[in-house]
N, C-alpha and C. Protein backbone atom coordinates (compact mmCIF):
# COMPACT_ATOMS: atom_id res chain seq x y z
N UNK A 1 133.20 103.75 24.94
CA UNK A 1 134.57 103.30 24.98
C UNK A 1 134.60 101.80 24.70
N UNK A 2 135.43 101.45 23.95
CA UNK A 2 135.63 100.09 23.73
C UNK A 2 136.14 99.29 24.83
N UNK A 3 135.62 98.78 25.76
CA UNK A 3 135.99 97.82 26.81
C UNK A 3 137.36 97.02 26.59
N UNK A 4 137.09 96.09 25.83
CA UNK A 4 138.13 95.42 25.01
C UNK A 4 139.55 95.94 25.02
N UNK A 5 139.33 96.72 24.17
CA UNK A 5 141.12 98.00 24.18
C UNK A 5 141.33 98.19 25.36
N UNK A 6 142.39 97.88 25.33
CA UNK A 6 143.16 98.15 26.83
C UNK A 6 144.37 98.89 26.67
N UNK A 7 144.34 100.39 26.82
CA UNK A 7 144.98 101.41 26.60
C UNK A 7 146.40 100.98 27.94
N UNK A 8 147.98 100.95 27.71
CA UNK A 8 148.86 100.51 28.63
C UNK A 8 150.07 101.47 28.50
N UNK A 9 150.90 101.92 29.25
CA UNK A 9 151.88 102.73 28.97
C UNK A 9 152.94 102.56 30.07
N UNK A 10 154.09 102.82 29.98
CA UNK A 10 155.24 102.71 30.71
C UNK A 10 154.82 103.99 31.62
N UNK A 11 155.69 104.10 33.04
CA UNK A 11 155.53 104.88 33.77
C UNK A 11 156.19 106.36 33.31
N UNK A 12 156.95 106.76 32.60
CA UNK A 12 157.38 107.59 32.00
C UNK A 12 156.55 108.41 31.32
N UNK A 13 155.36 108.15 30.62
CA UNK A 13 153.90 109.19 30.50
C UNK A 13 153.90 110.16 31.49
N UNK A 14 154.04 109.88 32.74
CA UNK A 14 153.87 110.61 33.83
C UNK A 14 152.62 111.25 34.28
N UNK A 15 151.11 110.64 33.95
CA UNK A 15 149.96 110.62 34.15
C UNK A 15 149.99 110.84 35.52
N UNK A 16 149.23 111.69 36.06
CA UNK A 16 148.72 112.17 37.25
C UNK A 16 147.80 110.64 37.61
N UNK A 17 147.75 109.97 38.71
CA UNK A 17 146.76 109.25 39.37
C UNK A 17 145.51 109.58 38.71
N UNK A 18 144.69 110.69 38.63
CA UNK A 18 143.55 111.13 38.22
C UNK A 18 143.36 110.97 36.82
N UNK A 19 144.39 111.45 35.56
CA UNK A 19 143.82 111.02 34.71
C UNK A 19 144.02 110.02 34.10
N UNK A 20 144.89 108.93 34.92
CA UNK A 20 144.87 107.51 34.26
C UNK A 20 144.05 106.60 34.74
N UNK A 21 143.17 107.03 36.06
CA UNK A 21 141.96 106.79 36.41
C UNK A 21 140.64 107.53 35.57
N UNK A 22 141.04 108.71 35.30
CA UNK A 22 139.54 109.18 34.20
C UNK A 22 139.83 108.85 32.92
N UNK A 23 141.09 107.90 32.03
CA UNK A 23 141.26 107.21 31.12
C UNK A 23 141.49 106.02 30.66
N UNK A 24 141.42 105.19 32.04
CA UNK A 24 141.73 104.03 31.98
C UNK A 24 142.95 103.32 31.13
N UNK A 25 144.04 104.16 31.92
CA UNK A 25 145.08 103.82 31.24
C UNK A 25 145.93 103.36 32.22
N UNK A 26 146.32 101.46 31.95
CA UNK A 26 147.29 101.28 33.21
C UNK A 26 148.78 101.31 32.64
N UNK A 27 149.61 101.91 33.90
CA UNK A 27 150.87 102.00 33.66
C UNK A 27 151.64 100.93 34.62
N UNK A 28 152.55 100.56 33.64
CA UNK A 28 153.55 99.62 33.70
C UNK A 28 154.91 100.18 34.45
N UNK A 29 155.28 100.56 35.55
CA UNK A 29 156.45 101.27 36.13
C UNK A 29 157.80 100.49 35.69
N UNK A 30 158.85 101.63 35.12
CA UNK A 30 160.01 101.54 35.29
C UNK A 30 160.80 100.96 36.53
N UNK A 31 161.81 100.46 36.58
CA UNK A 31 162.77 100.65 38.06
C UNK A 31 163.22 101.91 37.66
N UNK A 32 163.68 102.15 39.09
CA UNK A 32 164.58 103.43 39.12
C UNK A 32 165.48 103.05 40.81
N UNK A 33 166.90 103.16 39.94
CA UNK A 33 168.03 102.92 40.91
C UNK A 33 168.61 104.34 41.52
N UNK A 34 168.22 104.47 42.92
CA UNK A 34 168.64 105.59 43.65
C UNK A 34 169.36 105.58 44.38
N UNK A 35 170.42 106.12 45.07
CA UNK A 35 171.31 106.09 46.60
C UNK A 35 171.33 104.15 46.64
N UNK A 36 171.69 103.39 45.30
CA UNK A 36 172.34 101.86 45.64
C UNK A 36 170.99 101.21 45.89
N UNK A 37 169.74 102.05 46.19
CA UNK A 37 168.42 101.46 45.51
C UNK A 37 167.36 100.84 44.86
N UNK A 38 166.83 99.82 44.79
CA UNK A 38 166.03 100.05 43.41
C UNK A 38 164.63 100.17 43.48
N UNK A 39 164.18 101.33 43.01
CA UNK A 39 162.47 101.26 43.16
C UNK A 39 161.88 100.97 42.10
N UNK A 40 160.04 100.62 41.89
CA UNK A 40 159.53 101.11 41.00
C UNK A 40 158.60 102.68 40.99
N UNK A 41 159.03 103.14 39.93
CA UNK A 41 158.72 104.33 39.45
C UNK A 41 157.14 104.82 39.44
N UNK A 42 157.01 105.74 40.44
CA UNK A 42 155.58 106.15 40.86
C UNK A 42 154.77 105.17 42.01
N UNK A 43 155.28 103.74 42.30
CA UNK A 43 154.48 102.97 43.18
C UNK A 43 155.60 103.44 44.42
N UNK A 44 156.67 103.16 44.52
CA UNK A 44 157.75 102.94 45.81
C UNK A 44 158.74 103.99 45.62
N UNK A 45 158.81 105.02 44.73
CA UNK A 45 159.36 106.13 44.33
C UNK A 45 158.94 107.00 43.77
N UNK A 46 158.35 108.40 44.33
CA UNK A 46 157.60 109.46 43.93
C UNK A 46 158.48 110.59 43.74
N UNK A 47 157.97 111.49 43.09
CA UNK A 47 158.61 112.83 42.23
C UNK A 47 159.74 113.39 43.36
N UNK A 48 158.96 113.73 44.60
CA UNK A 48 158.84 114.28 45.94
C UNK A 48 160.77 113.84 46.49
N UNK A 49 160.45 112.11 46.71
CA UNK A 49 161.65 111.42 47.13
C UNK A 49 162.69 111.81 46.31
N UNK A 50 162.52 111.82 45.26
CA UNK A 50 163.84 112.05 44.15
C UNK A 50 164.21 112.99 44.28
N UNK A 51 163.61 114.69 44.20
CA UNK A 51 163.83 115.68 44.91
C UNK A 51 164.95 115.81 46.35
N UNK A 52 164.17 115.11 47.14
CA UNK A 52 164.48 115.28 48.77
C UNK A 52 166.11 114.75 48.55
N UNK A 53 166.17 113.29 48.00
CA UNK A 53 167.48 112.40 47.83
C UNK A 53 168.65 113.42 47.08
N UNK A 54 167.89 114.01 46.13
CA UNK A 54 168.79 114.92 45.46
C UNK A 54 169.33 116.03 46.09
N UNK A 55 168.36 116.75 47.04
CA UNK A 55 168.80 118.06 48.00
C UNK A 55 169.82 117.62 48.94
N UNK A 56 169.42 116.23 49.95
CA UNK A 56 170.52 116.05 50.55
C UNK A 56 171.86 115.53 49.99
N UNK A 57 172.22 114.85 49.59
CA UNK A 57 172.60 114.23 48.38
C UNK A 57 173.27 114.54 47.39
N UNK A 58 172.51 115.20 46.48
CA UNK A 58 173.24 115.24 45.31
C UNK A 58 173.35 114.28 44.41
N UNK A 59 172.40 113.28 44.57
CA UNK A 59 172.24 112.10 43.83
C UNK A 59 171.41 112.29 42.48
N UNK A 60 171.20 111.63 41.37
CA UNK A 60 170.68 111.79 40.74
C UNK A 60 169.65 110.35 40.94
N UNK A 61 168.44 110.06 39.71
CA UNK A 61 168.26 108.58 39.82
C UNK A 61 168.34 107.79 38.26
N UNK A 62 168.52 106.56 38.40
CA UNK A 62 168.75 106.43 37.19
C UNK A 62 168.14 104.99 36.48
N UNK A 63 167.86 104.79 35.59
CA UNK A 63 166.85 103.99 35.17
C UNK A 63 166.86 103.10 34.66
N UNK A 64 166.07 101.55 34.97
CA UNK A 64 166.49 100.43 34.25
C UNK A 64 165.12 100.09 33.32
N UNK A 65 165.17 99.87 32.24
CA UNK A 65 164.29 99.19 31.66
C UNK A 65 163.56 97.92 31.70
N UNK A 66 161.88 97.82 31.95
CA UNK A 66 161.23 96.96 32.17
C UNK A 66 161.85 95.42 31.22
N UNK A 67 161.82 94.52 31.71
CA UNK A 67 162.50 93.43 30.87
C UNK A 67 161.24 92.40 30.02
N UNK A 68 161.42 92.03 29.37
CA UNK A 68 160.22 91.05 28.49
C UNK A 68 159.39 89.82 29.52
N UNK A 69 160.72 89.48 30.16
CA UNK A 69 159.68 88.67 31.60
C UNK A 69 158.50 89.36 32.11
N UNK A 70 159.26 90.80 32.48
CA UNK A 70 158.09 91.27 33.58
C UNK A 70 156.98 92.04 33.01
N UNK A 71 156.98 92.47 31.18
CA UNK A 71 156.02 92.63 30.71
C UNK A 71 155.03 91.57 30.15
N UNK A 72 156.14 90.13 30.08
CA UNK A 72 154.71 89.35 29.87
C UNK A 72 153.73 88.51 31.17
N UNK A 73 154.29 89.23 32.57
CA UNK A 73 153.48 89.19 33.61
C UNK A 73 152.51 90.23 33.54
N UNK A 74 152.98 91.39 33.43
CA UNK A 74 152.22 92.82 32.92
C UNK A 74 151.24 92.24 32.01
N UNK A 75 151.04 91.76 31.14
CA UNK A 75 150.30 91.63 30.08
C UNK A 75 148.93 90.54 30.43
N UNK A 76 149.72 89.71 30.65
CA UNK A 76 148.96 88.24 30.71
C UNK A 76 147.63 88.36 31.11
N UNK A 77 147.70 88.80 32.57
CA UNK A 77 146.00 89.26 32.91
C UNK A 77 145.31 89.66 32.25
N UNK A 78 145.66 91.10 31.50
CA UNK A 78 144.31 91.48 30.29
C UNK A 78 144.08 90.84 29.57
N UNK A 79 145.09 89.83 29.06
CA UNK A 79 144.70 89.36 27.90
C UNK A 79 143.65 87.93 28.18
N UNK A 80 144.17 87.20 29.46
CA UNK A 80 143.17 86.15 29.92
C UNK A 80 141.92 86.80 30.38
N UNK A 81 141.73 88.15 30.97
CA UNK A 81 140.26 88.56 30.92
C UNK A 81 139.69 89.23 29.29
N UNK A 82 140.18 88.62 28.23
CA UNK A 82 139.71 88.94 26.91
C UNK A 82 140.03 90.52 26.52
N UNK A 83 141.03 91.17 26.89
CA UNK A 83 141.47 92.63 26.78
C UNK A 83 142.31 92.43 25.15
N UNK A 84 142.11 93.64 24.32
CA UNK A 84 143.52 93.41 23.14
C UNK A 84 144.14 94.49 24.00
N UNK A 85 144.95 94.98 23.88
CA UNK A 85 146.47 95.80 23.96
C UNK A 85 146.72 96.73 22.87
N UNK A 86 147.12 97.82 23.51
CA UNK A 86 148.25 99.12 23.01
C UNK A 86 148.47 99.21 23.80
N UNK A 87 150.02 99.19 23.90
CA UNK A 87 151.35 99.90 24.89
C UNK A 87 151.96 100.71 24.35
N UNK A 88 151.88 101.81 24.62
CA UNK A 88 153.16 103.03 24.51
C UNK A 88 154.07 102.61 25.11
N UNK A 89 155.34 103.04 24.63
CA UNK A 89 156.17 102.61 25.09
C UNK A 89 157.24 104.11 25.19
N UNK A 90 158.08 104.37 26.30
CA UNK A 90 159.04 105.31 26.06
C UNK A 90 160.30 104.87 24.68
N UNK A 91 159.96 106.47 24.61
CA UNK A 91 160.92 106.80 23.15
C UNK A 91 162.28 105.55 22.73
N UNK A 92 161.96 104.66 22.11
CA UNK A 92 163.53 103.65 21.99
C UNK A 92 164.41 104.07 21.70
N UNK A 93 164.51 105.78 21.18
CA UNK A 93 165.87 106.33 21.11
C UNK A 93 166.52 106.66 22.81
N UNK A 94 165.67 106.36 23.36
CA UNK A 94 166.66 106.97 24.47
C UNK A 94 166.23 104.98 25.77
N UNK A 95 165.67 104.07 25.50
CA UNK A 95 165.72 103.15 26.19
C UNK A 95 165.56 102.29 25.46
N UNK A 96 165.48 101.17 25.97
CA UNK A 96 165.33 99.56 25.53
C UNK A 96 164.38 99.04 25.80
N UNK A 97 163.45 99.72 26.35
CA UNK A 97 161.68 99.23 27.00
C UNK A 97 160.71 99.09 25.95
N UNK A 98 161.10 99.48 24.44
CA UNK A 98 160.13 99.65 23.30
C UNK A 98 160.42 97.79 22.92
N UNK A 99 161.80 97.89 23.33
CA UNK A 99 162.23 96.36 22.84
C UNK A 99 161.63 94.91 23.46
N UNK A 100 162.10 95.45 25.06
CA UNK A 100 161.46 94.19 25.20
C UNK A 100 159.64 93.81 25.86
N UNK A 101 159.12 95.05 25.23
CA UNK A 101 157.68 94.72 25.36
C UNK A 101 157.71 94.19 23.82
N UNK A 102 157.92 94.62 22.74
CA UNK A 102 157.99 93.93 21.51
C UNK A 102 158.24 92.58 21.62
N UNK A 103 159.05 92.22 22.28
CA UNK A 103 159.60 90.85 22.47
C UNK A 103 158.50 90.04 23.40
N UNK A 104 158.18 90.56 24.59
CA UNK A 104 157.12 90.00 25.29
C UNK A 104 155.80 89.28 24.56
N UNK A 105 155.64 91.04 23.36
CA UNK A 105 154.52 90.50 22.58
C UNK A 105 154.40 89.26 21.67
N UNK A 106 155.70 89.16 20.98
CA UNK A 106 155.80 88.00 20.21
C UNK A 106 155.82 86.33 21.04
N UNK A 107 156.39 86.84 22.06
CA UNK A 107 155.82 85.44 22.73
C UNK A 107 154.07 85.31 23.25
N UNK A 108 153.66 86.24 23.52
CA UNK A 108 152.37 85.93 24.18
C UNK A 108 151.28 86.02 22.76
N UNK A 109 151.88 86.09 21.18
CA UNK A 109 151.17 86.17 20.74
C UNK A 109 150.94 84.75 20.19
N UNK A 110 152.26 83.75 20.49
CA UNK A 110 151.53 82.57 20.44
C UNK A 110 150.93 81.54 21.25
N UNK A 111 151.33 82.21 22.56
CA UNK A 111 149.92 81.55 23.95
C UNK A 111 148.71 82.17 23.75
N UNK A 112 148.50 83.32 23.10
CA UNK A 112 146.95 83.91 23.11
C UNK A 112 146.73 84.23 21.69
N UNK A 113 146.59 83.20 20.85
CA UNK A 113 146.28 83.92 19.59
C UNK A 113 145.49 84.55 18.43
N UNK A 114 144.15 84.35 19.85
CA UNK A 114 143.01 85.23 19.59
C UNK A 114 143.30 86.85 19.80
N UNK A 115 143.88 86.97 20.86
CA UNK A 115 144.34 88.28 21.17
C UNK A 115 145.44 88.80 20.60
N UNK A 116 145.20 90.34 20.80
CA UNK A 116 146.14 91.46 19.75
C UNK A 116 146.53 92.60 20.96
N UNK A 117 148.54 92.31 20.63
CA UNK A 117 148.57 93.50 21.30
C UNK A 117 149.64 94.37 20.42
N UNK A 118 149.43 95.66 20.40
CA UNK A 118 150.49 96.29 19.65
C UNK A 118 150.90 97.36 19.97
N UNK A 119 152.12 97.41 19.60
CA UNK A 119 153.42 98.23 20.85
C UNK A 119 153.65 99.11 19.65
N UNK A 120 153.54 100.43 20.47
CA UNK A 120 153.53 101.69 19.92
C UNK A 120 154.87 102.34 20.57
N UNK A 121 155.79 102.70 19.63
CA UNK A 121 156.90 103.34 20.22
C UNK A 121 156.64 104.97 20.09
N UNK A 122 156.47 105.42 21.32
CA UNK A 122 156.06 106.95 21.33
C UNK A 122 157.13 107.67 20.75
N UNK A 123 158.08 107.37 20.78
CA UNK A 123 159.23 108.52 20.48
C UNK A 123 159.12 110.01 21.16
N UNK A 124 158.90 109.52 22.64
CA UNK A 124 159.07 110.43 23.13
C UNK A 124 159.57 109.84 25.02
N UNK A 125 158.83 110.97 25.62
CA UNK A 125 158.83 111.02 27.09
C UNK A 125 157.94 111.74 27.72
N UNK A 126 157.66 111.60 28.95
CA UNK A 126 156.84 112.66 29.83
C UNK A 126 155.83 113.61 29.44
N UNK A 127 156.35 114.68 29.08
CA UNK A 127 154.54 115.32 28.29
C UNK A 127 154.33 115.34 27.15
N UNK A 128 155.10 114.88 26.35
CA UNK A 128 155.11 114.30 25.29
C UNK A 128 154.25 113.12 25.12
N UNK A 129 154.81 112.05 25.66
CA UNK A 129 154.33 111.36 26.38
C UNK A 129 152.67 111.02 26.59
N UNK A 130 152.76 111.61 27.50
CA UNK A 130 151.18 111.87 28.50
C UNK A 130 150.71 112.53 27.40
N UNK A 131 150.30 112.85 26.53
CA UNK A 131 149.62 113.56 25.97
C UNK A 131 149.10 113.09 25.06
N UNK A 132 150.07 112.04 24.34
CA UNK A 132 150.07 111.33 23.33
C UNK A 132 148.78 110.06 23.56
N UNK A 133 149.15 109.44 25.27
CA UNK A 133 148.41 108.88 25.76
C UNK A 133 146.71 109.19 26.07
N UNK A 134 147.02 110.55 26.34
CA UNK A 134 145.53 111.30 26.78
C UNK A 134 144.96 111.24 25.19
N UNK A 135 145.46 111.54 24.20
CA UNK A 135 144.29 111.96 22.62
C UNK A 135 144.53 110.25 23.00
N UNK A 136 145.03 109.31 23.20
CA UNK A 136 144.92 107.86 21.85
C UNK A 136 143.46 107.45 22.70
N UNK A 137 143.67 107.78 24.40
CA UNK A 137 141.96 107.68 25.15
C UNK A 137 141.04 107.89 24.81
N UNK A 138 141.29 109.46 24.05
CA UNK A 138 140.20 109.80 24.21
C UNK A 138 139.29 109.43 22.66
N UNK A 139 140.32 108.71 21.90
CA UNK A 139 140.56 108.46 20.39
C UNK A 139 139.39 107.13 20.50
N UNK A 140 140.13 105.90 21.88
CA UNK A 140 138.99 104.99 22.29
C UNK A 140 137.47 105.00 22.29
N UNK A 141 137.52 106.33 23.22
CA UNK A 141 136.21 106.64 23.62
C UNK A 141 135.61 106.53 22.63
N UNK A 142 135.80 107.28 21.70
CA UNK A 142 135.19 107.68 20.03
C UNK A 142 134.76 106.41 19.27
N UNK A 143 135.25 105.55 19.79
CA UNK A 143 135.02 103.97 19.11
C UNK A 143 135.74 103.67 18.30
N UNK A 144 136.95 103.96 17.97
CA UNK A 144 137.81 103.24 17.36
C UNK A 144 138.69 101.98 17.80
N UNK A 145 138.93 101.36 16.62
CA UNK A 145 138.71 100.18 16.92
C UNK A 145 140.63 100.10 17.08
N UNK A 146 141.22 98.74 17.74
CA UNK A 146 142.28 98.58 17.99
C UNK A 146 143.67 98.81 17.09
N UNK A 147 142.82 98.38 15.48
CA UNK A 147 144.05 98.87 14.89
C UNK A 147 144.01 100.50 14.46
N UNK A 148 142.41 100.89 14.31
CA UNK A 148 142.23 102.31 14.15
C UNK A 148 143.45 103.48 14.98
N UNK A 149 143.11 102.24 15.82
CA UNK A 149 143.69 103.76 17.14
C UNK A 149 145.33 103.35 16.86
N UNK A 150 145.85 102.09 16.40
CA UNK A 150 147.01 102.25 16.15
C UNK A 150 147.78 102.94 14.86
N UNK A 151 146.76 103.05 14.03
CA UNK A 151 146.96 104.00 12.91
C UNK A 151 147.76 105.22 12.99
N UNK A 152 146.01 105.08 14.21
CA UNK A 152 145.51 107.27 14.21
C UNK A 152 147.42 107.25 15.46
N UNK A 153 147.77 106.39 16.09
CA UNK A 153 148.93 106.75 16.71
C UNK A 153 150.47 107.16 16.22
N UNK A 154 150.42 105.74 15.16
CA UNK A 154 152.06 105.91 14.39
C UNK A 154 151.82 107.41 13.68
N UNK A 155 150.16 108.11 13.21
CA UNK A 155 150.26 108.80 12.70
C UNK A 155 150.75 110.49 13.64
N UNK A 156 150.32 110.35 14.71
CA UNK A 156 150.07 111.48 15.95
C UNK A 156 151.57 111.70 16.18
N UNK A 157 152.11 110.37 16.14
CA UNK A 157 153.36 110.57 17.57
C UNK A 157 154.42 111.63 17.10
């Protein structure tokens, strides 16, 4: 596996704990606004809660998109421990999160301009999603290289 590549995805993949630990893929959580709420998605709000809120309730939850600030906090670390970047990003037909990691990127690409990160708009969601994420891993493993795997992605999605 290429160390370097640093495989990243919005919480919307919906990766089980286990295989974004057996793929080394970190996710970037959504908010999600519930009952006047706001969580992030999978750390402070699980499948389970949304359920429960909804049974008593009748609530639905509903979702804000990560903003370019808080992805270029998201980012920054890998890239100062020498990481390049791919982010999936949820489908931009249905959010604004493809946008402003794009935007994040263009700023951090002129504080780090040894480093490469490139934002992959999945055009999708959830197992769509996750799946897309699981081959581009396992695409890593194989040794392809950062733009390879962004190829082999615009081509997959």
């Amino acid at each position: 596996m290429s160390k370097k590549v640093l495989l990243t995805a919005d919480s919307t993949c919906d990766l089980s704990e286990e295989l974004k630990e057996h793929f080394h893929v970190i996710v970037n959580p959504l908010h999600v606004v519930l009952d006047g709420n706001s969580y992030n998605d999978g750390v402070d709000l699980l499948p389970d809660d949304i359920y429960r809120v909804y049974e008593e309730k009748k609530i639905l939850p509903k979702t804000a998109a990560i903003n370019a600030a808080e992805f270029i906090d998201f980012f920054t670390p890998y890239l100062e421990e020498g990481k390049d970047i791919i982010h999936f990003s949820l489908s931009s037909g249905i959010s604004g999160v493809y946008n402003s990691a794009v935007i994040a990127k263009e700023e951090l690409a002129e504080k780090y301009p040894e480093r490469k990160i490139i934002v992959i708009d999945s055009l999708a969601a959830s197992a769509g999603f996750g799946l897309l994420m699981v081959e581009a891993a396992r695409k890593r493993a194989e040794g392809l290289s950062i733009d390879e795997l962004a190829t082999w992605a615009e081509e997959k999605k």
